[in-house]
C-alpha atoms as a PDB file:
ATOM      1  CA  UNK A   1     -16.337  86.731 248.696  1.00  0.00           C
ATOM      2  CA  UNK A   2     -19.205  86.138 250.978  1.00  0.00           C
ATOM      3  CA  UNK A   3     -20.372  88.770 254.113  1.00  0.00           C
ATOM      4  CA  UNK A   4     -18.056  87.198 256.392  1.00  0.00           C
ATOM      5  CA  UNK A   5     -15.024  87.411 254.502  1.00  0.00           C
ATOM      6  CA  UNK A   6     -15.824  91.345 253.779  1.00  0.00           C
ATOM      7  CA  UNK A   7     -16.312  91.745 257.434  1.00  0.00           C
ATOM      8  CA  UNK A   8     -12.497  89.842 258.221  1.00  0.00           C
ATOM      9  CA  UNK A   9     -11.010  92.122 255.449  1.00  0.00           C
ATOM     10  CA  UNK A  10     -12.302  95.247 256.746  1.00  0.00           C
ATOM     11  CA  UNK A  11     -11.376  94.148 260.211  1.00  0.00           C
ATOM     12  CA  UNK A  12      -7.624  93.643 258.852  1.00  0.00           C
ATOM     13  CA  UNK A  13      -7.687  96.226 256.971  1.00  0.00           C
ATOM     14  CA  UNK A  14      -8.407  98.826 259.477  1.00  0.00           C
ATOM     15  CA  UNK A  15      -6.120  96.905 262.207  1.00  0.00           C
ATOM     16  CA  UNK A  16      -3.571  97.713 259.976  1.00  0.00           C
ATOM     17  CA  UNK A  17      -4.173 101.128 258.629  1.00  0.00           C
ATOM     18  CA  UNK A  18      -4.278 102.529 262.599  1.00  0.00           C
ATOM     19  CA  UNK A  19      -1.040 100.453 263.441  1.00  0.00           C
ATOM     20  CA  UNK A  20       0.973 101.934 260.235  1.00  0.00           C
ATOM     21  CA  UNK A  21       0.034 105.176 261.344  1.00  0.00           C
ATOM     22  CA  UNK A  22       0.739 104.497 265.008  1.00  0.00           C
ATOM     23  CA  UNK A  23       4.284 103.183 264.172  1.00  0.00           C
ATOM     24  CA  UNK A  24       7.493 104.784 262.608  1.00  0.00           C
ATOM     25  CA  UNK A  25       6.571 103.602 258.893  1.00  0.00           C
ATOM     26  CA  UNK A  26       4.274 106.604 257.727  1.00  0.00           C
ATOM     27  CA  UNK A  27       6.617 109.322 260.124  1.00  0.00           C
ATOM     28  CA  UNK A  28       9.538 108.692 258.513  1.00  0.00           C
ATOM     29  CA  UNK A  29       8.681 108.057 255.419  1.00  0.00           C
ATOM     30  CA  UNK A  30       6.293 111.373 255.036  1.00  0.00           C
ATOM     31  CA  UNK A  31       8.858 112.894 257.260  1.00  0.00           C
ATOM     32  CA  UNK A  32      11.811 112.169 255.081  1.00  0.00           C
ATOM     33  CA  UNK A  33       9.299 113.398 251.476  1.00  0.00           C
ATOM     34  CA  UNK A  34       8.248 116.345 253.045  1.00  0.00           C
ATOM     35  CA  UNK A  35      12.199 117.336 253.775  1.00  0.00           C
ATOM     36  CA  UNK A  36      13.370 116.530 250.477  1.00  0.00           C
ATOM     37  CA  UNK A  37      10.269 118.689 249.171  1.00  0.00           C
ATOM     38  CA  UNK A  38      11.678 121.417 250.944  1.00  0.00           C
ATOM     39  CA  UNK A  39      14.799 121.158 249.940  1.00  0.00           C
ATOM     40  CA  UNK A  40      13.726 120.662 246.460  1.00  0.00           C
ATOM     41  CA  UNK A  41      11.282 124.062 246.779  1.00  0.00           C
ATOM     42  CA  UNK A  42      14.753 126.207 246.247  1.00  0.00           C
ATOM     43  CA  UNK A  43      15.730 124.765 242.795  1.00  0.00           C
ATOM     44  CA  UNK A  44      11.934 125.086 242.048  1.00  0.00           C
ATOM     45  CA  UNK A  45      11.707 128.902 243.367  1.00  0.00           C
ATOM     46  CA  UNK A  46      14.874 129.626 241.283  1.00  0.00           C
ATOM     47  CA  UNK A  47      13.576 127.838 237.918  1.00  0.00           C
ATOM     48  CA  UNK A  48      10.923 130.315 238.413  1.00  0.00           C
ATOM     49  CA  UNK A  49      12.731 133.354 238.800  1.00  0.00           C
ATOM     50  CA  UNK A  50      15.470 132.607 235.657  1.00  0.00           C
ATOM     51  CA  UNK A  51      12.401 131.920 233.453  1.00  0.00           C
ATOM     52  CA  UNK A  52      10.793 135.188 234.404  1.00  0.00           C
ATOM     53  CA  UNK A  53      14.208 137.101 234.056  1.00  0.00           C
ATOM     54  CA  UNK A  54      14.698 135.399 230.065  1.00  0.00           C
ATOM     55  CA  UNK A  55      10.871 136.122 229.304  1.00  0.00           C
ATOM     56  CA  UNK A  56      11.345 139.486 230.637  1.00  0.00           C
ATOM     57  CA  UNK A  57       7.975 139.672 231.968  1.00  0.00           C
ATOM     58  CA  UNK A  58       6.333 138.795 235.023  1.00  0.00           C
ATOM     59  CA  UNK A  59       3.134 136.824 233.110  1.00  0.00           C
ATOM     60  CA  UNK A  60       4.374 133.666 230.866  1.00  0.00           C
ATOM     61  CA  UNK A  61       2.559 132.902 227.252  1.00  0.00           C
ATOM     62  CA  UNK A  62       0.718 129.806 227.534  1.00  0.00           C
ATOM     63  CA  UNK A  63       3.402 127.686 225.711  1.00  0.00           C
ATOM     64  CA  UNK A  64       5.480 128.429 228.845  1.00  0.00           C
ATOM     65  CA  UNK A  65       3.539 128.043 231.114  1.00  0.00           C
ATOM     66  CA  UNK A  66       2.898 124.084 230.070  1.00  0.00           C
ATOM     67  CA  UNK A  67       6.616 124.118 229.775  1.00  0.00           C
ATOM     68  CA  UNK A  68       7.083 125.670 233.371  1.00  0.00           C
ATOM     69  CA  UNK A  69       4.418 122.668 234.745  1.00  0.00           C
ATOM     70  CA  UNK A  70       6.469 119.924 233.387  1.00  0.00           C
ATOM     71  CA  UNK A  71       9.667 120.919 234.774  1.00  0.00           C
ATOM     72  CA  UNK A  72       7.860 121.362 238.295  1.00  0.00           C
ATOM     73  CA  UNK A  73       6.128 118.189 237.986  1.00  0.00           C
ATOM     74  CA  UNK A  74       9.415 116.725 237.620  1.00  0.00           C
ATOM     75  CA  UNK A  75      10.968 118.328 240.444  1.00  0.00           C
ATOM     76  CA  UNK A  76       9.287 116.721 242.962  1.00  0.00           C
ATOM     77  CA  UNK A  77       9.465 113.126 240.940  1.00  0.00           C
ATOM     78  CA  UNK A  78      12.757 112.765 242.624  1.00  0.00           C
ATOM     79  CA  UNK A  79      11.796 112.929 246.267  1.00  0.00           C
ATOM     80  CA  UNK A  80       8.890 110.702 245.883  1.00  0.00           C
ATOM     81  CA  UNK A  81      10.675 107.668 243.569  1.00  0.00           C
ATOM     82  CA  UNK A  82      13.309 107.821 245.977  1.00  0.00           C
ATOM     83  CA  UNK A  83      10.601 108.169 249.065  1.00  0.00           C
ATOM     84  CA  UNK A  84       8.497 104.951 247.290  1.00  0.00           C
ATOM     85  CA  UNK A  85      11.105 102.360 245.554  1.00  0.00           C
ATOM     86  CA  UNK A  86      13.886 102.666 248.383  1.00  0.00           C
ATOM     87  CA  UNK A  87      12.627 103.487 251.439  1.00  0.00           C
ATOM     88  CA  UNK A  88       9.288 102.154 251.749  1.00  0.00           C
ATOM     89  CA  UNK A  89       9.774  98.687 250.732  1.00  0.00           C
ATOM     90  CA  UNK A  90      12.808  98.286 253.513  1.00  0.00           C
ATOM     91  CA  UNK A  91      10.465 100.575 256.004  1.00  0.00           C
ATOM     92  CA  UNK A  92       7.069  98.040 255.440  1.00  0.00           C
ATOM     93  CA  UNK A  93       9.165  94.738 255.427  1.00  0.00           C
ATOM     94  CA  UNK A  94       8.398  94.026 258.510  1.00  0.00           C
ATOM     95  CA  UNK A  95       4.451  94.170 258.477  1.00  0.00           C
ATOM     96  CA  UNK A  96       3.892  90.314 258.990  1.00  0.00           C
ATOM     97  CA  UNK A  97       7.359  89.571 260.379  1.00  0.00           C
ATOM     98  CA  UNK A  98       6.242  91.703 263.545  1.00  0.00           C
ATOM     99  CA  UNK A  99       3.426  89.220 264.155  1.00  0.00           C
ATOM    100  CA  UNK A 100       5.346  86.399 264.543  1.00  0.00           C
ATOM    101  CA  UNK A 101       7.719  88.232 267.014  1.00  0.00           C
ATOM    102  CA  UNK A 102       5.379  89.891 268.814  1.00  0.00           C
ATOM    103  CA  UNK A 103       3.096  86.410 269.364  1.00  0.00           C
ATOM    104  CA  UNK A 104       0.604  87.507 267.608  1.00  0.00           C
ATOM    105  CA  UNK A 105       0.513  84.647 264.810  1.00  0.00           C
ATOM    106  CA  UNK A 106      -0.670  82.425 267.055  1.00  0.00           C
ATOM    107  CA  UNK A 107      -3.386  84.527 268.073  1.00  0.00           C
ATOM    108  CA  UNK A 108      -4.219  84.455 264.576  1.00  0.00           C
ATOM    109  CA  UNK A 109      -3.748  80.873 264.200  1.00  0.00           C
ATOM    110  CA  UNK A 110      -6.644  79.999 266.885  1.00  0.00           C
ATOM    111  CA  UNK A 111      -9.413  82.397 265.120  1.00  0.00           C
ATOM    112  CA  UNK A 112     -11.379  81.580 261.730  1.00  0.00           C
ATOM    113  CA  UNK A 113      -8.784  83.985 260.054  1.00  0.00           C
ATOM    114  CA  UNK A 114      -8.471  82.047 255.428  1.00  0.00           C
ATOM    115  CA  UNK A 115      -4.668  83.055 254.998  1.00  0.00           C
ATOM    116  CA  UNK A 116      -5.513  84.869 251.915  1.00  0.00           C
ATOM    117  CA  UNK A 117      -7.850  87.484 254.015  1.00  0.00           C
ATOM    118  CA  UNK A 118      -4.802  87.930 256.399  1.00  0.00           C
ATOM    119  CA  UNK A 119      -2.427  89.068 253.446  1.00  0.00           C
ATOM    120  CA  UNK A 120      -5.159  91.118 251.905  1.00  0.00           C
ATOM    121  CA  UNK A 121      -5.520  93.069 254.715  1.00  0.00           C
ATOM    122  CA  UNK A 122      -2.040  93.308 255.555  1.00  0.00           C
ATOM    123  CA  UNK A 123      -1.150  94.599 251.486  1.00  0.00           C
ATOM    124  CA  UNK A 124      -4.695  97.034 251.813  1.00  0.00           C
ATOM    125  CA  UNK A 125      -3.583  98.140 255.280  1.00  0.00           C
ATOM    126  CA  UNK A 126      -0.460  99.349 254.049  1.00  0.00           C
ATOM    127  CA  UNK A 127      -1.881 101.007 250.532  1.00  0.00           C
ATOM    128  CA  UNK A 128      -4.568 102.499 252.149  1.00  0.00           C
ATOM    129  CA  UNK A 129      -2.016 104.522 254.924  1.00  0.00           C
ATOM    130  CA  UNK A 130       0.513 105.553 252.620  1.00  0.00           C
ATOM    131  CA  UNK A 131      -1.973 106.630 249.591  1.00  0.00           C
ATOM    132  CA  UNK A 132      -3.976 109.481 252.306  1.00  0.00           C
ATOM    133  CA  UNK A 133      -0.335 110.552 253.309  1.00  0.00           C
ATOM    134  CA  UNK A 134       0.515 110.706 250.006  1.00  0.00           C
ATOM    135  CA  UNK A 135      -2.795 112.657 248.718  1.00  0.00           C
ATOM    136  CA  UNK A 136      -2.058 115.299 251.490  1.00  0.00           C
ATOM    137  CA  UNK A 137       1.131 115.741 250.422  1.00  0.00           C
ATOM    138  CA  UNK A 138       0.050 116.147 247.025  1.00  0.00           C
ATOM    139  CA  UNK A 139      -2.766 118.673 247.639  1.00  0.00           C
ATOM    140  CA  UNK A 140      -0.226 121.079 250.003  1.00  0.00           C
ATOM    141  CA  UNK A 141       2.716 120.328 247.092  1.00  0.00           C
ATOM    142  CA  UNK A 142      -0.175 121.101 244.173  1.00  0.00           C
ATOM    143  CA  UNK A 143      -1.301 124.617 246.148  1.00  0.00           C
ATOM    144  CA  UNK A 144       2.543 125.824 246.610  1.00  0.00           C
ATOM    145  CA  UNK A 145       2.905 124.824 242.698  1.00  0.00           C
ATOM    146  CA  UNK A 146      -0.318 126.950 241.772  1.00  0.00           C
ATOM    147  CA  UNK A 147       0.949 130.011 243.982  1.00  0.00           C
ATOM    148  CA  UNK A 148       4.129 129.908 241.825  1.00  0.00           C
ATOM    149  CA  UNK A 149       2.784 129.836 238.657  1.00  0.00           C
ATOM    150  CA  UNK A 150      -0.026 131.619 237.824  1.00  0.00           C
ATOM    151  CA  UNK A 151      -1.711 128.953 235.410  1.00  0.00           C
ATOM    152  CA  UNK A 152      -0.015 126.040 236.710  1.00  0.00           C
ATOM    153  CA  UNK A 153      -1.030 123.188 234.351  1.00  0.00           C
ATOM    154  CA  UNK A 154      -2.077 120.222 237.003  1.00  0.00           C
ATOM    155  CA  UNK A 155      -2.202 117.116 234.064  1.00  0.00           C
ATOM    156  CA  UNK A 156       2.128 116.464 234.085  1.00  0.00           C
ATOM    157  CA  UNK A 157       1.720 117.004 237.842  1.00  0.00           C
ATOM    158  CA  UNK A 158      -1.842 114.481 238.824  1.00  0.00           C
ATOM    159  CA  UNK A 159      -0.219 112.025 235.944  1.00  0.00           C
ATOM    160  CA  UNK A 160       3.077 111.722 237.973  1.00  0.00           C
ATOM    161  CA  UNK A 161       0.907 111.224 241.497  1.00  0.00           C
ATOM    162  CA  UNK A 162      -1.658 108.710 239.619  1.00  0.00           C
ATOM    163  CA  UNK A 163       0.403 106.789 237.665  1.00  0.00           C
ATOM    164  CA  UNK A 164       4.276 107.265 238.713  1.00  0.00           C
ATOM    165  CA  UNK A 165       3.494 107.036 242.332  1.00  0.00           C
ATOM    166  CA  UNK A 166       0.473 105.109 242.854  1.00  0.00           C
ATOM    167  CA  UNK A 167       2.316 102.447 241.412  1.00  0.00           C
ATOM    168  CA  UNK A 168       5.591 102.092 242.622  1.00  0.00           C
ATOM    169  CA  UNK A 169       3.352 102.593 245.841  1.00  0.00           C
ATOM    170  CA  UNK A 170       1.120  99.308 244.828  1.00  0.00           C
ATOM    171  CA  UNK A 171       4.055  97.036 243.095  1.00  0.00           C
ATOM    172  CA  UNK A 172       7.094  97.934 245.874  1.00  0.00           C
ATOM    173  CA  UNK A 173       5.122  98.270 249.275  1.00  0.00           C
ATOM    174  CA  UNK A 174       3.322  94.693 248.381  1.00  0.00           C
ATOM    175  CA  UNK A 175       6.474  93.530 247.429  1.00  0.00           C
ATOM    176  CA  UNK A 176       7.756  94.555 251.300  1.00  0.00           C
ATOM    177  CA  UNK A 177       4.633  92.626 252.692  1.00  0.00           C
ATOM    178  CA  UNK A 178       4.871  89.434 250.766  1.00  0.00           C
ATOM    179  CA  UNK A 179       8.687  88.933 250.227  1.00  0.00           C
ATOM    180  CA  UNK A 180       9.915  88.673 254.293  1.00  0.00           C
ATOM    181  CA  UNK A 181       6.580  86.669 255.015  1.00  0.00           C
ATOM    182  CA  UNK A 182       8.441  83.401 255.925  1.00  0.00           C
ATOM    183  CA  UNK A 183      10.910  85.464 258.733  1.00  0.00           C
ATOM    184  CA  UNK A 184      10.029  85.307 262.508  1.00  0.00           C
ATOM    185  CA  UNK A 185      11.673  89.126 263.655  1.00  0.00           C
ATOM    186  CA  UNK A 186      11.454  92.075 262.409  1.00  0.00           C
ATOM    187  CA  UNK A 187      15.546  93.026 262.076  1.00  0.00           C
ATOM    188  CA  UNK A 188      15.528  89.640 259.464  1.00  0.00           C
ATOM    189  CA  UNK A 189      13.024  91.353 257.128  1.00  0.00           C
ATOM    190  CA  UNK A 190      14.638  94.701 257.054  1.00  0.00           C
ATOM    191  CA  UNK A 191      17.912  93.107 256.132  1.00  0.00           C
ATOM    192  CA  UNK A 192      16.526  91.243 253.570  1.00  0.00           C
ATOM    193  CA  UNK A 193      14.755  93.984 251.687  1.00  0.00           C
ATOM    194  CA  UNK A 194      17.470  96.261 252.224  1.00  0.00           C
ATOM    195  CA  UNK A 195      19.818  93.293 250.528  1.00  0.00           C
ATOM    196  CA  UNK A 196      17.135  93.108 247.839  1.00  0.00           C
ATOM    197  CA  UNK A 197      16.675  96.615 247.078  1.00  0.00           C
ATOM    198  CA  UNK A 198      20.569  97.379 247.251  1.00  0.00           C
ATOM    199  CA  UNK A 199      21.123  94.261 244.955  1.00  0.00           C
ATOM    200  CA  UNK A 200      18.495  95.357 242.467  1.00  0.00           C
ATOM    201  CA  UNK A 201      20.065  98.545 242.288  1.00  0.00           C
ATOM    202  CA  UNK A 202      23.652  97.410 241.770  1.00  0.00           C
ATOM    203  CA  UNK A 203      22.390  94.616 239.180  1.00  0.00           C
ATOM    204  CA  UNK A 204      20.391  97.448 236.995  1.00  0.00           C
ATOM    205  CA  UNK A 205      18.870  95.237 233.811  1.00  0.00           C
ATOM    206  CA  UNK A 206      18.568  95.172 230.590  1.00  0.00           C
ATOM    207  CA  UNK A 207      16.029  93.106 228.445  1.00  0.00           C
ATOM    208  CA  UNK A 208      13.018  91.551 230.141  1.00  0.00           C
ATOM    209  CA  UNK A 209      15.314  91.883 233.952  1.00  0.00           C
ATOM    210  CA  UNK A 210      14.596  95.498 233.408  1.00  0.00           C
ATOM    211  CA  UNK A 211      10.946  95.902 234.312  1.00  0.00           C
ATOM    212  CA  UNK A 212      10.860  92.729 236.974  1.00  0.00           C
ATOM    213  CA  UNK A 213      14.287  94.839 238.466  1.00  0.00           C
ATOM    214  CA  UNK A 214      12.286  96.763 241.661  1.00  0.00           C
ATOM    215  CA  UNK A 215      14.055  99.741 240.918  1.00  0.00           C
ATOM    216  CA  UNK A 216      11.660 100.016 238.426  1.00  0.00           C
ATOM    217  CA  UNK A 217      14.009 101.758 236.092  1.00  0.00           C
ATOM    218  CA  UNK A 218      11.052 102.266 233.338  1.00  0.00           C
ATOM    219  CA  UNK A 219       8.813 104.493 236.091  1.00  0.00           C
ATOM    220  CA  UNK A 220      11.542 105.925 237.841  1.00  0.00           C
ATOM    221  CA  UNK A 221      13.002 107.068 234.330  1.00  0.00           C
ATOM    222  CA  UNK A 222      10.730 107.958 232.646  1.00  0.00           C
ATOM    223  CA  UNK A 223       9.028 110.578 235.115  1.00  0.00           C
ATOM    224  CA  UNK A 224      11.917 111.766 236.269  1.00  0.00           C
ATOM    225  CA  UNK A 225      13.570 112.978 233.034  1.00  0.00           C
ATOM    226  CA  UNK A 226      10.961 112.743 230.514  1.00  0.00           C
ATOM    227  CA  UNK A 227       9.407 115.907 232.136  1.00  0.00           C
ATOM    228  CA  UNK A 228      11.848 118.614 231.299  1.00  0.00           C
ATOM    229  CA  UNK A 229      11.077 120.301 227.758  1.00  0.00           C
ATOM    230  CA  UNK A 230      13.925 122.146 227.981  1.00  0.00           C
ATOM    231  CA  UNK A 231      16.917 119.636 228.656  1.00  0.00           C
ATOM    232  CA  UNK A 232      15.866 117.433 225.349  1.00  0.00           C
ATOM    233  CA  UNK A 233      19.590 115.749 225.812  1.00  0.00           C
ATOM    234  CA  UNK A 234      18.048 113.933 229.605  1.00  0.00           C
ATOM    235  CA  UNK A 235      14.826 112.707 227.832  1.00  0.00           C
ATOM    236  CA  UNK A 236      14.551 108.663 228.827  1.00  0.00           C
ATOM    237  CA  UNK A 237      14.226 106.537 225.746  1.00  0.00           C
ATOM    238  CA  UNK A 238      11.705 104.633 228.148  1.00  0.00           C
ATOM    239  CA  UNK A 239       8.434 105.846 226.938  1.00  0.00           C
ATOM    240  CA  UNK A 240       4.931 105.494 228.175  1.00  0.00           C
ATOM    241  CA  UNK A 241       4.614 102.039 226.703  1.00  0.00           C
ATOM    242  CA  UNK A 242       7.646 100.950 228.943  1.00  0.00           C
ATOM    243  CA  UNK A 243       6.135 102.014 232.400  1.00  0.00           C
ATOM    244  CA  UNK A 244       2.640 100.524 231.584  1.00  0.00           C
ATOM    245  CA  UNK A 245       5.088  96.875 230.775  1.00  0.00           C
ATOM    246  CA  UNK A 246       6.580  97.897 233.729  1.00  0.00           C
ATOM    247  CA  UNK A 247       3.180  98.208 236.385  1.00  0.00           C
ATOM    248  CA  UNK A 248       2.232  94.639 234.928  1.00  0.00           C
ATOM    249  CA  UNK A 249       5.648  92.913 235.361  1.00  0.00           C
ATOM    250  CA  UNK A 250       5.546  94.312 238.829  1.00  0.00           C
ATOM    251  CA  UNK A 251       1.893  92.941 238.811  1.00  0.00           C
ATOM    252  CA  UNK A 252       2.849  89.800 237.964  1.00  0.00           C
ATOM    253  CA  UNK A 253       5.789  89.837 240.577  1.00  0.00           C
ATOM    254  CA  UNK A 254       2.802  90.754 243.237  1.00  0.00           C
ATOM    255  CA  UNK A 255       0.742  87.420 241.890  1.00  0.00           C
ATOM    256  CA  UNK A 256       3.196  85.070 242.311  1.00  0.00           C
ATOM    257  CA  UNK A 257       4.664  86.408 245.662  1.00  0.00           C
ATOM    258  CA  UNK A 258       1.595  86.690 246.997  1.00  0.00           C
ATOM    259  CA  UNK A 259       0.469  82.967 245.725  1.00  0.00           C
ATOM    260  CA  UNK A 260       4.084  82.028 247.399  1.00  0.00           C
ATOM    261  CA  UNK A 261       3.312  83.628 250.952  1.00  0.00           C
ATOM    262  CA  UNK A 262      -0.284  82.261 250.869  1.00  0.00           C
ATOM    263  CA  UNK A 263       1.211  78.611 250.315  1.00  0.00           C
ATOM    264  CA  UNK A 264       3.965  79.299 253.098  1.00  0.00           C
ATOM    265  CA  UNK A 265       1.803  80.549 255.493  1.00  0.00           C
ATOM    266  CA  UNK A 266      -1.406  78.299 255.085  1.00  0.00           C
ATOM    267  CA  UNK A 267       0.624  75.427 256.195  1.00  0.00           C
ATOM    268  CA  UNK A 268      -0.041  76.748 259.902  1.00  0.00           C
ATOM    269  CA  UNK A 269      -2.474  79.478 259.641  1.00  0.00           C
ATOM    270  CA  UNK A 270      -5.761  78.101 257.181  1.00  0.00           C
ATOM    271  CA  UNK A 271      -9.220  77.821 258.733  1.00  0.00           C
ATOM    272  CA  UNK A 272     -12.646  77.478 256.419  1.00  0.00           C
END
């Protein structure tokens, strides 16, 4: 990619950064984790205090406290899948739809603007502003954790951020951008991924269906029970193999979406 393409991404890619940030997409969604974090900081307080009480003493062996990290890390897998594989993709379908209402496609249309810069941007845009809302949640999450637990072991917890939700981040909010890219208003795109998303979850899958299903069942799964040492009888029988299948089905899903909106939309939008 030469200078001038660089330049065009970066352009896009900022556009779109400010304007996620300046709509409702980040508020709610951060809005809606940071809630269910709350809520979730009860159970969390209380795990703490039972443990002490069966110990019977206020500092845990080390064994414990890798135990006690897990089942924290955990805890807060639930607000974030839900957060990332159900409300984001319906909350970002609208990303290029919005253009098109709004009039400004054919802005687009009249500058030298290659398609496949456009949808760059648009998928970078959208990483970009939900990975630094994410990372400050994280950090403020991380700090409470390590207040709790003296010795809080961070690996269960930075593995669940940098694998968990960085890609159900990557794999569902691209699959928001690319998926509505053929609708003109923004109400058609949210109905479409909410359809999708509520379909997906009522079809479940088993077989091959299971890691192209964007539920995501293998990730989802797998962090959110395979965490607790203590409940051995909730362990997923999706292992770490299954989510790594799972991030390059989704990956695949990305390539050929995105190959799929770059066809649709070059037939009125390519310039060399």
């Amino acid at each position: 990619m030469n200078t001038r393409r660089l330049a065009q991404l970066a352009g896009v890619t900022r556009y779109e950064f400010l304007l996620v940030w300046r709509g409702k997409i980040m508020l709610v969604m951060l809005g809606m984790l940071l809630v269910m974090c709350v809520i979730f900081f009860g159970p969390m307080y209380d795990v703490l205090q039972h443990a002490q009480m069966l110990a019977g003493v206020e500092a845990f062996p080390p064994e414990t406290k890798a135990d006690m990290s897990r089942t924290f890390a955990s805890m807060v897998w639930g607000p974030l899948c839900i957060t990332l594989a159900g409300v984001l993709p319906i909350l970002a379908s609208d990303m290029i739809p919005k253009d098109r209402q709004y009039r400004v496609y054919p802005l687009l249309e009249s500058m030298p603007l290659p398609t496949g810069v456009y949808l760059l941007g648009k998928l970078l845009g959208l990483w970009l502003s939900a990975l630094s809302g994410l990372v400050v949640i994280m950090v403020s999450v991380g700090i409470i954790f390590w207040w709790l637990l003296d010795g809080f072991d961070p690996r269960p917890y930075l593995e669940i951020w940098g694998i968990g939700a960085l890609s159900l981040l990557i794999l569902n909010g691209g699959l928001a951008v690319l998926l509505p890219c053929g609708l003109s208003n923004r109400r058609a795109a949210l109905i479409l991924m909410a359809v999708v998303m509520g379909g997906a979850l009522f079809l479940g899958g088993e077989g091959v269906w299971v890691y192209l299903n964007p539920i995501r069942a293998p990730i989802v799964m797998h962090y959110f029970t395979g965490f607790i040492p203590e409940r051995p009888e909730l362990i997923s029988h999706f292992t770490g193999r299954d989510v790594f299948l799972s991030v390059g089905a989704g990956a695949a899903e990305l390539v050929v979406f995105g190959a799929l909106a770059w066809g649709w939309l070059r037939r009125g939008f390519e310039r060399t």
